[in-house]
N, C-alpha and C. Protein backbone atom coordinates (compact mmCIF):
# COMPACT_ATOMS: atom_id res chain seq x y z
N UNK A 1 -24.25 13.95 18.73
CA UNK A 1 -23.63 14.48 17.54
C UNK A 1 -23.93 15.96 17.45
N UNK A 2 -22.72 16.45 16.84
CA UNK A 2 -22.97 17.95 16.67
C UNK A 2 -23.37 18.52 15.61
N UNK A 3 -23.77 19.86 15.23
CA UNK A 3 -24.20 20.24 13.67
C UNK A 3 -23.31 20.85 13.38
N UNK A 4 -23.11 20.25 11.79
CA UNK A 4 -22.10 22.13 11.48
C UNK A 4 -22.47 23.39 11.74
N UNK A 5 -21.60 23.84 11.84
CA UNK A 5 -21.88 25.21 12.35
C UNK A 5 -20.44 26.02 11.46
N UNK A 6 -20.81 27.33 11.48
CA UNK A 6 -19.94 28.36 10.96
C UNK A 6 -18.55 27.94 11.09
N UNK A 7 -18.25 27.61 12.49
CA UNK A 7 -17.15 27.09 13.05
C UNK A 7 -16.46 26.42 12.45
N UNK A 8 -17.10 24.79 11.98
CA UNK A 8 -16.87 24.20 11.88
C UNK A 8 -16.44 24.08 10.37
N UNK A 9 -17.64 24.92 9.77
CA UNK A 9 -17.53 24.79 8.20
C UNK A 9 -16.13 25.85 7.93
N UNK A 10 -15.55 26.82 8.54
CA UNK A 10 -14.12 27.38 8.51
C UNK A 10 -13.10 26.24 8.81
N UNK A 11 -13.11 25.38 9.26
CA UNK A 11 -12.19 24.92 9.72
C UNK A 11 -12.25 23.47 9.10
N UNK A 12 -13.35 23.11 7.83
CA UNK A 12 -13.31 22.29 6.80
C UNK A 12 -12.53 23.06 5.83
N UNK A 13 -12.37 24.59 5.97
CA UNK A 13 -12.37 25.17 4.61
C UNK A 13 -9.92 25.33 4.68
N UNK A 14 -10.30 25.31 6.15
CA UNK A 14 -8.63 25.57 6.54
C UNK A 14 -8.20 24.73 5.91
N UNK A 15 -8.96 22.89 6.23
CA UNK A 15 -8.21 21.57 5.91
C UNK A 15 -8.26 21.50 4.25
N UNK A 16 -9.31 21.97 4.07
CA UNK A 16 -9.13 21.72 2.32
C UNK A 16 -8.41 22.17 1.52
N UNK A 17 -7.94 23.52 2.09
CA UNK A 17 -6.51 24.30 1.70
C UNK A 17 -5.18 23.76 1.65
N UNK A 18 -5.48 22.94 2.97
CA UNK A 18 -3.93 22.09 2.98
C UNK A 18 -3.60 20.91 2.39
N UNK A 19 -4.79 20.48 2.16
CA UNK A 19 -5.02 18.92 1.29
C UNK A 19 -4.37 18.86 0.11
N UNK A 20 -4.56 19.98 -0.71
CA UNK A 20 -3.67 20.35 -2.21
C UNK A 20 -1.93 20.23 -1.93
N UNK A 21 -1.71 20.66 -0.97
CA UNK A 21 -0.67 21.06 -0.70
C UNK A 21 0.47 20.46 0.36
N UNK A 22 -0.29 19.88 0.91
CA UNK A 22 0.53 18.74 1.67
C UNK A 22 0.31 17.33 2.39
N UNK A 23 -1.02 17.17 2.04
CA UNK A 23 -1.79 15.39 2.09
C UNK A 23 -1.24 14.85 0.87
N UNK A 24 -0.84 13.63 1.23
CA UNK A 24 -0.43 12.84 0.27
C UNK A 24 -1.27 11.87 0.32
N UNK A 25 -2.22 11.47 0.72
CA UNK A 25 -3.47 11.13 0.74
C UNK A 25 -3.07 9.51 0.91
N UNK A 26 -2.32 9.13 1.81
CA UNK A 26 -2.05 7.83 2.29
C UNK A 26 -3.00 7.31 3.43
N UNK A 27 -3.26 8.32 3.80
CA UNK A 27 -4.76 8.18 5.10
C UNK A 27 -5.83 8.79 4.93
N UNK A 28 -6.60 8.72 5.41
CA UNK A 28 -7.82 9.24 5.39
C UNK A 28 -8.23 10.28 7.30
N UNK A 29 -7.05 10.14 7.77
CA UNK A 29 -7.58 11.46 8.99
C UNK A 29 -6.41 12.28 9.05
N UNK A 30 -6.07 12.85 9.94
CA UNK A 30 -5.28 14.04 10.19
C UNK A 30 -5.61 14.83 11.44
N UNK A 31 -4.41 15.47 11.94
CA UNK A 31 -4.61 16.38 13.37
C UNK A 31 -5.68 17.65 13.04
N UNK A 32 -6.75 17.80 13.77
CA UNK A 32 -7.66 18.61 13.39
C UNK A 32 -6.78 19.91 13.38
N UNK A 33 -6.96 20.91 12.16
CA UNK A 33 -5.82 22.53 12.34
C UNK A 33 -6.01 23.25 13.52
N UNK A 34 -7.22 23.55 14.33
CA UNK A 34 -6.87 24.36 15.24
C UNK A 34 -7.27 23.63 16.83
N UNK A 35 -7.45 22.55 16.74
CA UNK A 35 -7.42 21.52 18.28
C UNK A 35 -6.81 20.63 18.52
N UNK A 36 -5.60 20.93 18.88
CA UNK A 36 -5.13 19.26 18.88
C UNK A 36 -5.15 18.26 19.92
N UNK A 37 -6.44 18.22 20.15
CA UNK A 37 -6.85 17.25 20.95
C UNK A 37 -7.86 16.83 20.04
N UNK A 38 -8.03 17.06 19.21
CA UNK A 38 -8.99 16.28 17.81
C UNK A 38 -8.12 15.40 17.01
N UNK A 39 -8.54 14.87 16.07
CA UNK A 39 -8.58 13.80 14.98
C UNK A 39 -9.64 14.21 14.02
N UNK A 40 -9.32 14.31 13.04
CA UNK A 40 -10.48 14.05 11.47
C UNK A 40 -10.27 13.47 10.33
N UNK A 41 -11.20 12.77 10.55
CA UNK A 41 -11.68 11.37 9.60
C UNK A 41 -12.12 12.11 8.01
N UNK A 42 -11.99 11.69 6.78
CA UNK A 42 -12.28 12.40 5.30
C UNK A 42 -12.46 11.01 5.08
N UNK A 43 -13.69 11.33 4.30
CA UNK A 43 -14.48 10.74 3.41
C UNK A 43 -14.87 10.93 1.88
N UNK A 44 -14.10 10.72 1.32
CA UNK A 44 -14.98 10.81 -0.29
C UNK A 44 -16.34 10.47 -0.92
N UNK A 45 -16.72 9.41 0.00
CA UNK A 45 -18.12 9.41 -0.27
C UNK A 45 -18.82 8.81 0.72
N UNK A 46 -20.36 8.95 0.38
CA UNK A 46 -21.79 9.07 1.51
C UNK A 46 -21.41 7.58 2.07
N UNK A 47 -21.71 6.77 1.19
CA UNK A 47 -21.72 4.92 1.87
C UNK A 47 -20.32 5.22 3.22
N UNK A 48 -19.82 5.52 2.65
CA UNK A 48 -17.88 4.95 4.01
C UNK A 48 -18.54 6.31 4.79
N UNK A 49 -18.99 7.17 4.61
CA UNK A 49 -19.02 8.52 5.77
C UNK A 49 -20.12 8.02 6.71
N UNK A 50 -21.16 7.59 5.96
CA UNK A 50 -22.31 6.85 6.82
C UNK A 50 -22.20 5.19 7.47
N UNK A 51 -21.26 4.70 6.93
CA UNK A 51 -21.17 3.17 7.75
C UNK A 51 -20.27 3.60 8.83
N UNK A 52 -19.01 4.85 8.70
CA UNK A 52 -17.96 5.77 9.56
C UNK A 52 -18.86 5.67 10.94
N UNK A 53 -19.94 6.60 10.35
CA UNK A 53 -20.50 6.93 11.77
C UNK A 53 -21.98 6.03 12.79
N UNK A 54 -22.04 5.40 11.48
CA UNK A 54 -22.94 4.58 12.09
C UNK A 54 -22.39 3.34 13.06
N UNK A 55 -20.83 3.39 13.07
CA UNK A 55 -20.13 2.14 13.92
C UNK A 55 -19.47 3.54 14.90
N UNK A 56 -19.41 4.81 14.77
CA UNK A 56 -19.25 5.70 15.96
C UNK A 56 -20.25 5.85 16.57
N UNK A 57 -21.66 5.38 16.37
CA UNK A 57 -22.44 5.61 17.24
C UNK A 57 -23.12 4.21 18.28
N UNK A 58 -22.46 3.26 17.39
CA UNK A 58 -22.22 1.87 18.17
C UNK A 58 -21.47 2.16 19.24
N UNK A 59 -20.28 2.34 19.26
CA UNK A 59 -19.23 2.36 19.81
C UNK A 59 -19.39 3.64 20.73
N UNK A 60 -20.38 4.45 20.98
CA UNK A 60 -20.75 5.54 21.81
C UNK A 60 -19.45 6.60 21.90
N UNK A 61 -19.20 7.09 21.20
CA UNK A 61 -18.05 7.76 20.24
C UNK A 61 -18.75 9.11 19.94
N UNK A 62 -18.50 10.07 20.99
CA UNK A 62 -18.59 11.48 20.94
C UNK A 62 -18.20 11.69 19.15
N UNK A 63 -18.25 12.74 18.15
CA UNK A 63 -17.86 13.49 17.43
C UNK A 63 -19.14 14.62 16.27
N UNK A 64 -18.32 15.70 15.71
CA UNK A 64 -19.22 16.31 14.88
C UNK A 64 -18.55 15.63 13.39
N UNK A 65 -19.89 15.61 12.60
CA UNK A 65 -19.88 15.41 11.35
C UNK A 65 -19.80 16.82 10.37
N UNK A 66 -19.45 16.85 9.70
CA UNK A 66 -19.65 17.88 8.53
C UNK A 66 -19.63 17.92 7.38
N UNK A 67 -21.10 18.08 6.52
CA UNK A 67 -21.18 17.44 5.28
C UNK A 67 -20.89 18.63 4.62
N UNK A 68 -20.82 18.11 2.69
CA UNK A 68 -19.84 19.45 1.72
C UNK A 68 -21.40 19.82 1.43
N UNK A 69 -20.97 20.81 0.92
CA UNK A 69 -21.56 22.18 0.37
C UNK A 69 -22.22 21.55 -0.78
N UNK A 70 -23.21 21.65 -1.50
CA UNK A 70 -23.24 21.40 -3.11
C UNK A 70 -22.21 21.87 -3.90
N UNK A 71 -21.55 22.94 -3.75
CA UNK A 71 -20.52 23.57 -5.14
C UNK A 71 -19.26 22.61 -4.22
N UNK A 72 -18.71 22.09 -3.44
CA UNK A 72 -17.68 21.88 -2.77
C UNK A 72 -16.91 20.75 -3.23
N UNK A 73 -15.91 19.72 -3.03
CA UNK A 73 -15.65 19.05 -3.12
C UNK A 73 -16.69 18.15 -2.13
N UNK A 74 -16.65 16.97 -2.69
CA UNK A 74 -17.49 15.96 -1.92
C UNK A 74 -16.39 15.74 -0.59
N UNK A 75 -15.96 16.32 0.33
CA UNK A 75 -15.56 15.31 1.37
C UNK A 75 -16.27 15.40 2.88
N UNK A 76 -16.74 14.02 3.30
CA UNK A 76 -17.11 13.74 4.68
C UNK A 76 -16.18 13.83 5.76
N UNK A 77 -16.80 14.91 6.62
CA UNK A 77 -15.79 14.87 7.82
C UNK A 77 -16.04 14.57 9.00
N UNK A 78 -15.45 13.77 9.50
CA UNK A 78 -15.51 13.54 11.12
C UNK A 78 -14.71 13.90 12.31
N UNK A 79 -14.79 15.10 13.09
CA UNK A 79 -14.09 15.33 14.36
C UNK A 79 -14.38 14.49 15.31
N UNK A 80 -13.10 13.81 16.06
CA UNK A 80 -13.50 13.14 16.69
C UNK A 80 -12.49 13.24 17.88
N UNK A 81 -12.32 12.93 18.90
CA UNK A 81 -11.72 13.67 20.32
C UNK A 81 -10.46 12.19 20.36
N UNK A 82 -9.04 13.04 20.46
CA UNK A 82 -7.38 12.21 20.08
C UNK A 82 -7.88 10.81 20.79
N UNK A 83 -8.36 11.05 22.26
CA UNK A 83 -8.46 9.88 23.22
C UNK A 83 -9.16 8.63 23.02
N UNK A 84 -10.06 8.76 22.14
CA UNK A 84 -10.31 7.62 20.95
C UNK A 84 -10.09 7.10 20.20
N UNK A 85 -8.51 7.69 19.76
CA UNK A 85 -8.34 7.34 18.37
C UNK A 85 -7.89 5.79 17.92
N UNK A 86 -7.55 5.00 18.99
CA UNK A 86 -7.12 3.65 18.63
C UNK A 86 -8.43 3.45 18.28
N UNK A 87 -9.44 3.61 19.01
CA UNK A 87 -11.23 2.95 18.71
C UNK A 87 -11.43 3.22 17.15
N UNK A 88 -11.03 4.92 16.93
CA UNK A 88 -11.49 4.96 15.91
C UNK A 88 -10.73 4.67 14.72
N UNK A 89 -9.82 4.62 14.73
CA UNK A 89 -8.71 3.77 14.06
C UNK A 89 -9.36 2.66 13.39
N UNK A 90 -9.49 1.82 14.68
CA UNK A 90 -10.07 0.26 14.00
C UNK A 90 -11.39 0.44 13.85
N UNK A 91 -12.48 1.28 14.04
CA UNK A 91 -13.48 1.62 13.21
C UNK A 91 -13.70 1.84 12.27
N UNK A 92 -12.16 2.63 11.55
CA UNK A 92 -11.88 3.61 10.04
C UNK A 92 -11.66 2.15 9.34
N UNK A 93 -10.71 1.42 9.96
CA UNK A 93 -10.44 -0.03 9.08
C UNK A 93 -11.13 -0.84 8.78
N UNK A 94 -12.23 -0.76 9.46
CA UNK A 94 -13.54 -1.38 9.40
C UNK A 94 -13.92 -1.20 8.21
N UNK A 95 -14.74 0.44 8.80
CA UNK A 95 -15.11 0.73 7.54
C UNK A 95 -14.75 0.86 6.02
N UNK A 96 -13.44 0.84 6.09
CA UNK A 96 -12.44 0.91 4.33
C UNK A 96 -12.62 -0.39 3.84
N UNK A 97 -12.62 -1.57 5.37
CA UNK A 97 -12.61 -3.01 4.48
C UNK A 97 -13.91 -3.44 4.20
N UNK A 98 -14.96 -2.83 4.76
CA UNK A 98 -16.31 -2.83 4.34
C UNK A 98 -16.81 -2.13 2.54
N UNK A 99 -16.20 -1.70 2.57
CA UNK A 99 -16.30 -0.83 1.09
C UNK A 99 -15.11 -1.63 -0.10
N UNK A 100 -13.94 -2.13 0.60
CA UNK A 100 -12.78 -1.83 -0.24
C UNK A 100 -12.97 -2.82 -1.51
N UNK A 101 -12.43 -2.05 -2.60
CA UNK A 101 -12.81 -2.78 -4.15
C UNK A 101 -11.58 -3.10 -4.35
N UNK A 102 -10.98 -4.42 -5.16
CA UNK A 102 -10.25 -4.97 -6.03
C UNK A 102 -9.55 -4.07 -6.44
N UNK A 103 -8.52 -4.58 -6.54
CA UNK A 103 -7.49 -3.52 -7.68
C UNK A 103 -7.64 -4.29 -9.40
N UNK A 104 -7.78 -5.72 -9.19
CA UNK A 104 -8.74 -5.85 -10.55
C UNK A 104 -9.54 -6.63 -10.70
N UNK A 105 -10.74 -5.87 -11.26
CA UNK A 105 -12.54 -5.95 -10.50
C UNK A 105 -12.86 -7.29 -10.84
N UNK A 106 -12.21 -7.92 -12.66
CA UNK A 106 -12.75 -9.31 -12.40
C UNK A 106 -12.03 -10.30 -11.87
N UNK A 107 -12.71 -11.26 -11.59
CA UNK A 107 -12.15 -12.16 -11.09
C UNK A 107 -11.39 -13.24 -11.62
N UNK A 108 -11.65 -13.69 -13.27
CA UNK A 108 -11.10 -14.16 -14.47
C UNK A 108 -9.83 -13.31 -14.68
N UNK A 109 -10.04 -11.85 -15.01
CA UNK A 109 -8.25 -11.67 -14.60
C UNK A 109 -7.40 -11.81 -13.52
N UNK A 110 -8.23 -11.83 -12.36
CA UNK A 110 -7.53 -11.40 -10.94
C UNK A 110 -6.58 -13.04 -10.78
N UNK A 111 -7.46 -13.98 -11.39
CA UNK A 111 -6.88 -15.03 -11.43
C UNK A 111 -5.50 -15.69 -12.18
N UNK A 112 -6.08 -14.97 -13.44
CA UNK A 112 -4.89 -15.30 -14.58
C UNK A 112 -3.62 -14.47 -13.99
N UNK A 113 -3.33 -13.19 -13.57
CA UNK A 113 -2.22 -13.22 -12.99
C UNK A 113 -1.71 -13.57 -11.78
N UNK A 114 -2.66 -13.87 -11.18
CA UNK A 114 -1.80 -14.74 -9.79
C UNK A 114 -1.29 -15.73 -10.53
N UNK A 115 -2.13 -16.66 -10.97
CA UNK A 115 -0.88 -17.63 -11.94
C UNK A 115 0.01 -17.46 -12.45
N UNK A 116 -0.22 -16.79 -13.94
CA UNK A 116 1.05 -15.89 -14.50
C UNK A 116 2.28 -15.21 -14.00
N UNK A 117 1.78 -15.11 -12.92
CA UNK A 117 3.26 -14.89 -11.93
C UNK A 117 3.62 -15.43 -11.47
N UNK A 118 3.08 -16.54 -10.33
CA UNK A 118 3.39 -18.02 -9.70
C UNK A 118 3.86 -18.74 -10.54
N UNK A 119 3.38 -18.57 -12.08
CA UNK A 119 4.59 -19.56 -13.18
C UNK A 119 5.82 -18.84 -13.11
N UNK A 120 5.77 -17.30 -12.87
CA UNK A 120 7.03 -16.90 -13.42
C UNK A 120 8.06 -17.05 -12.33
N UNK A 121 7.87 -17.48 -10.85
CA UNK A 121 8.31 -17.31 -9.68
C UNK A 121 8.94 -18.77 -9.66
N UNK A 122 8.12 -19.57 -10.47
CA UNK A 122 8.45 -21.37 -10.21
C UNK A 122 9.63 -21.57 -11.67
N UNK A 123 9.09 -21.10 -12.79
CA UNK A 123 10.32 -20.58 -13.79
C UNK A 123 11.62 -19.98 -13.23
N UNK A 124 11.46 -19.28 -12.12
CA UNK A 124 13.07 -18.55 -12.09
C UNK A 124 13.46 -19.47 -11.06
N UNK A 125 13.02 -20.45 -9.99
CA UNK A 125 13.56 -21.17 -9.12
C UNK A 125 14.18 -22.32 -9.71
N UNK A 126 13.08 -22.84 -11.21
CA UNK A 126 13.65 -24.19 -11.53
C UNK A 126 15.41 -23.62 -12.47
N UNK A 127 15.23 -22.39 -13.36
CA UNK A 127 16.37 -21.71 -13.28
C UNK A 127 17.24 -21.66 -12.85
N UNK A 128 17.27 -21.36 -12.02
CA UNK A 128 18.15 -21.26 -10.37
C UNK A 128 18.94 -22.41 -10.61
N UNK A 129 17.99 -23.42 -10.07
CA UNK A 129 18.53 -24.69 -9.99
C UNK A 129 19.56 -24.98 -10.83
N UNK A 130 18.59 -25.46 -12.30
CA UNK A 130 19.34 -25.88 -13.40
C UNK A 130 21.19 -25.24 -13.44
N UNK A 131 20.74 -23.21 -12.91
CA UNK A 131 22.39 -23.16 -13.39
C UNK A 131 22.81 -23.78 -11.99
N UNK A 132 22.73 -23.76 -11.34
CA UNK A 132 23.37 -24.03 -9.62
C UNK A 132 24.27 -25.23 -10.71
N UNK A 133 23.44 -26.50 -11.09
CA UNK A 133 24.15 -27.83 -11.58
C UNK A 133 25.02 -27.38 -12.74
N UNK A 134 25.07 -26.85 -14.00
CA UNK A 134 25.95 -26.53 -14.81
C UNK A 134 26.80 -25.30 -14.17
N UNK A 135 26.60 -24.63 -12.93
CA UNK A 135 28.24 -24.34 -12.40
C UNK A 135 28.86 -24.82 -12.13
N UNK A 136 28.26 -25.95 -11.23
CA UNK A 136 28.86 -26.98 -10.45
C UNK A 136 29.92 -28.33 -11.63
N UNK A 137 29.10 -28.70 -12.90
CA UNK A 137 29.69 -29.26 -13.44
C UNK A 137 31.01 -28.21 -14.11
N UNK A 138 30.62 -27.23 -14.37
CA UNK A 138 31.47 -26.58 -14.84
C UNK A 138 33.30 -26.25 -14.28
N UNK A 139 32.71 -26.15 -12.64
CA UNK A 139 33.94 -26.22 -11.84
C UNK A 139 34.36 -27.33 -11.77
N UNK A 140 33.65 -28.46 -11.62
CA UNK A 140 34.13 -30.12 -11.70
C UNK A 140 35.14 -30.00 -12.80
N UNK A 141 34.97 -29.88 -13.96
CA UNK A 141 35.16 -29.63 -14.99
C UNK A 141 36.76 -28.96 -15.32
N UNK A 142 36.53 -28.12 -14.43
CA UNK A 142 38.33 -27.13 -14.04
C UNK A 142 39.37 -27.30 -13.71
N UNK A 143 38.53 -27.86 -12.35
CA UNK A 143 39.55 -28.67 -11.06
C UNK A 143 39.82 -30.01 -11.90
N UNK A 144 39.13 -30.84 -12.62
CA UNK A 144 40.01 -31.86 -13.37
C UNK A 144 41.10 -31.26 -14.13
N UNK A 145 40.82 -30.79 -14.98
CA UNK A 145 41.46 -29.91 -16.23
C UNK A 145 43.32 -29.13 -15.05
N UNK A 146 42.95 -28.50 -13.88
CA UNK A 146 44.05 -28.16 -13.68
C UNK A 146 44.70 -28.96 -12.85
N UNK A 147 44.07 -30.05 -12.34
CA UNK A 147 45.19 -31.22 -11.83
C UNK A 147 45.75 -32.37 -12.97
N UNK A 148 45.46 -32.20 -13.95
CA UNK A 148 45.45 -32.40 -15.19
C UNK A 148 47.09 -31.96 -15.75
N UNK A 149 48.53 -32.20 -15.54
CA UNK A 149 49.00 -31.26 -16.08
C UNK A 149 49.81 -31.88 -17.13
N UNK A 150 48.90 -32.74 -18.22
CA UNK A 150 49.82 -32.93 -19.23
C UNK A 150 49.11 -32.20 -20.25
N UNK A 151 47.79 -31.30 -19.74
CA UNK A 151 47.65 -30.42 -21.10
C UNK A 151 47.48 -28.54 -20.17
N UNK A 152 48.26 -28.00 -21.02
CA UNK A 152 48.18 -26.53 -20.00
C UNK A 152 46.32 -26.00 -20.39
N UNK A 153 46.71 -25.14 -19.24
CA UNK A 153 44.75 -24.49 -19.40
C UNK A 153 44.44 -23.91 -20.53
N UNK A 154 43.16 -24.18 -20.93
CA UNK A 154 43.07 -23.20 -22.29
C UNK A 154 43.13 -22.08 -22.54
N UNK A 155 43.29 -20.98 -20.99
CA UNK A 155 43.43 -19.62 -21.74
C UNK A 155 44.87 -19.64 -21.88
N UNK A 156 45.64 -20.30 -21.67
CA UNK A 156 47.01 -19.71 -21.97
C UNK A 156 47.50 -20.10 -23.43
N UNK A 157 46.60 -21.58 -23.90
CA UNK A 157 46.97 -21.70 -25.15
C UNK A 157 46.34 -20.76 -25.94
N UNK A 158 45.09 -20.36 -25.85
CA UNK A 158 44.72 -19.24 -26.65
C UNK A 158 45.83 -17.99 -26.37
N UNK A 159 46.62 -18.03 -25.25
CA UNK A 159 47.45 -16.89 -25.74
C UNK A 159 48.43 -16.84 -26.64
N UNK A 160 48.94 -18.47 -26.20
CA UNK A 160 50.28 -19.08 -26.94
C UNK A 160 50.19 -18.83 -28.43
N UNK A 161 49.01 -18.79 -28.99
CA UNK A 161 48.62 -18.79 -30.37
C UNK A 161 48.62 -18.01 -31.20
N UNK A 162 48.46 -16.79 -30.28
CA UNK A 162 48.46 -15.03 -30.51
C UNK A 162 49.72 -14.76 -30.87
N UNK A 163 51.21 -15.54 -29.61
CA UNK A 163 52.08 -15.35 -29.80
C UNK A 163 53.30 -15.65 -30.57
């Protein structure tokens, strides 16, 4: 592993510039700005930056780390060389599903709407159904009515009536 260095800490300072401005923050790495034979890994916090590299050093996975500044934004960085990147890929996934929290934390709600919706999913099928049969009678219903011809159809008597 490498140390930050001057170098390195410029070229945290390039990426952080661009982060405002054109990360849409759907990932967590990006083409390093001035090597592109790099990859870098961002971290928001110590736990995912340190389990990051503690499965890059399993995995005998060349890269430099570079931690923030005190006044800085908190982000963990990892350079890491392109020719790895499937490794580190499924290392990064690792690590996100090692950390990753609920979208809702309890489990008493997390429950009530999986149901609440599985009712509402079994509600619109039995729906479904129900009209499927009152179209069906409904056209039954027509096709008698117009082979039927000792009484004319009803929209025409509603016209007849007008007239």
């Amino acid at each position: 592993m490498a140390e930050s260095t001057q170098k390195t800490n410029r070229i945290r300072d390039q990426m952080e510039a661009g982060l405002e401005h054109f990360d849409m923050g759907l990932v967590n790495y990006r083409q390093h700005p001035t090597n592109v034979n790099f990859i870098v890994y961002r971290f928001k916090d110590i736990h995912r930056a340190d389990t990051f590299e503690e499965k890059l050093k399993v995995a005998n996975i060349w890269y430099e780390r570079s931690n923030p500044e005190e006044d800085e934004k908190q982000l963990y960085m990892f350079a890491v060389e392109k020719k790895f990147f499937n490794k580190t890929q499924k290392l990064n996934f690792e690590t996100e599903a090692k950390h990753k929290k609920f979208l809702i934390p309890h489990k008493v709600f997390r429950n009530f709407f999986v149901l609440f919706f599985m009712s509402l999913i079994v509600l619109a099928a039995v729906g479904y159904c129900q009209s499927r049969k009152v179209l069906q009678e409904a056209t039954e219903q027509i096709e008698t009515s117009e082979n039927n011809f000792s009484h004319p159809p009803t929209f025409y008597r509603r016209i007849a009536s007008f007239g």
